[in-house]
Protein backbone atom coordinates (compact mmCIF):
# COMPACT_ATOMS: atom_id res chain seq x y z
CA UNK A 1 0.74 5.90 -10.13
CA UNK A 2 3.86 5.92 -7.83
CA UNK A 3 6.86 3.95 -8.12
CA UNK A 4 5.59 0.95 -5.97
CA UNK A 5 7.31 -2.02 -7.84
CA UNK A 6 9.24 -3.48 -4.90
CA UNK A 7 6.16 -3.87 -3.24
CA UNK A 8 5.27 -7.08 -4.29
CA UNK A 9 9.11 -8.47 -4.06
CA UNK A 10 8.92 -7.10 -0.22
CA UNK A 11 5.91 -9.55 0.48
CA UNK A 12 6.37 -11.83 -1.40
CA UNK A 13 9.97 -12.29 0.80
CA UNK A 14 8.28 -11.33 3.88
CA UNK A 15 5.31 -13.89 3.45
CA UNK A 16 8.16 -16.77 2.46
CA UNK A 17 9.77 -16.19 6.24
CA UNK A 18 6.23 -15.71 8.00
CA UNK A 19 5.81 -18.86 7.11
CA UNK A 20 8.51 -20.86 7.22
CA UNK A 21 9.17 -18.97 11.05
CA UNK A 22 5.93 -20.35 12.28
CA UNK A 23 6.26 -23.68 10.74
CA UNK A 24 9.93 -24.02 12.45
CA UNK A 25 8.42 -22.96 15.87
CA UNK A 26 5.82 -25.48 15.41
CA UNK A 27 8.65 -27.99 14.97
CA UNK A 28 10.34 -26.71 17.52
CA UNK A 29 6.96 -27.33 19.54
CA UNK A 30 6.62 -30.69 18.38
CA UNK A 31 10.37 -32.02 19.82
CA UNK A 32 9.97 -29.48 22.95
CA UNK A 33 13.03 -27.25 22.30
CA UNK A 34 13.56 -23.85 22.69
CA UNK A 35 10.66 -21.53 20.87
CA UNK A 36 10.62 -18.57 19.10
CA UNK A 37 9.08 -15.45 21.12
CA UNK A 38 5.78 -14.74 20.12
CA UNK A 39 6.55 -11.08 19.90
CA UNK A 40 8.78 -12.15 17.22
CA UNK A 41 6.20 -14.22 15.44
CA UNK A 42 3.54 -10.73 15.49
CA UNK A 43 6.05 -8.31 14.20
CA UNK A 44 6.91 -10.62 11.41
CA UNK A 45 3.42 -10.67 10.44
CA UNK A 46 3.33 -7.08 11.13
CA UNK A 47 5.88 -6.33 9.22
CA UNK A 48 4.33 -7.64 5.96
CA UNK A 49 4.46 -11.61 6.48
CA UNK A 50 0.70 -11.77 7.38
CA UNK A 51 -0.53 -13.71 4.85
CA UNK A 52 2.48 -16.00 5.03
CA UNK A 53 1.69 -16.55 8.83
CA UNK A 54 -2.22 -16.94 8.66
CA UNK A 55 -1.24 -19.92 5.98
CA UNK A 56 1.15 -21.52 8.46
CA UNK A 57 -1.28 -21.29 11.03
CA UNK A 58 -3.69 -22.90 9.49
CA UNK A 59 -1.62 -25.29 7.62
CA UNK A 60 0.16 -26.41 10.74
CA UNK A 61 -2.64 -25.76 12.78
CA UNK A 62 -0.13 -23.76 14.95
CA UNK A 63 -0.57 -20.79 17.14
CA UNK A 64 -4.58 -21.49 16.56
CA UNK A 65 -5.98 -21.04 19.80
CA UNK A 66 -4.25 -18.33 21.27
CA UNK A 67 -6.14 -15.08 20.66
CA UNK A 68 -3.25 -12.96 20.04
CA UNK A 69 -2.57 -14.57 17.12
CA UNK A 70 -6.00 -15.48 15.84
CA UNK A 71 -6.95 -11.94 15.98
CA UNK A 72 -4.15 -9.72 15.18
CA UNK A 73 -2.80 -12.00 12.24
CA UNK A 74 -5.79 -11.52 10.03
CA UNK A 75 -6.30 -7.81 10.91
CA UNK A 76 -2.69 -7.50 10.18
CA UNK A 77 -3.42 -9.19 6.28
CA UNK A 78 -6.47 -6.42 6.31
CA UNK A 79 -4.38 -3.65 6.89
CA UNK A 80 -1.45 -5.16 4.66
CA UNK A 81 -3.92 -5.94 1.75
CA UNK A 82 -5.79 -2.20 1.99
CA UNK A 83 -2.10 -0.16 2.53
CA UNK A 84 -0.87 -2.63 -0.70
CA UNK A 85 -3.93 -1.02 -2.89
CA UNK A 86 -3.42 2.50 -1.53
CA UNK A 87 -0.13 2.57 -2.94
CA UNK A 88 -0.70 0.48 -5.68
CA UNK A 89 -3.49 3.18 -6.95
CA UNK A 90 -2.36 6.06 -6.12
């Protein structure tokens, strides 16, 4: 088993901003100010915040209908969930 035990810290800190980043853009949405880039949004999900997003989505109901998000965000959590039990088990 390798050393992996700031793993879970990592997403669990990365999932906290996922989320509250998409649920400030929605705000932002909501009173018609100035957004935060969509690229932005992806690589935080990318970069381990995928599970954070996907709730915000869904819990906002933001960022629903555009297929760039509705797609990549879960595959993201797929690919974050099976690289999380690769290293967890090896």
């Amino acid at each position: 088993m390798s050393d992996a035990s700031f793993m879970p810290a990592v997403f669990y800190v990365m999932n906290i901003l996922a989320f509250a980043f998409y649920a400030w853009d929605k705000h932002l949405a909501i009173y018609g100010r100035r957004r935060i880039p969509e690229l932005a949004l992806l690589l935080l999900s990318a970069a381990g915040g995928a599970f954070g997003a996907l709730c915000s989505m869904l819990f906002f109901r933001h960022k629903t209908r555009h297929p760039k998000f509705y797609i990549c965000v879960p595959l993201f959590l797929l690919l974050q969930v099976v690289i999380y039990v690769i290293i967890v088990l090896t």
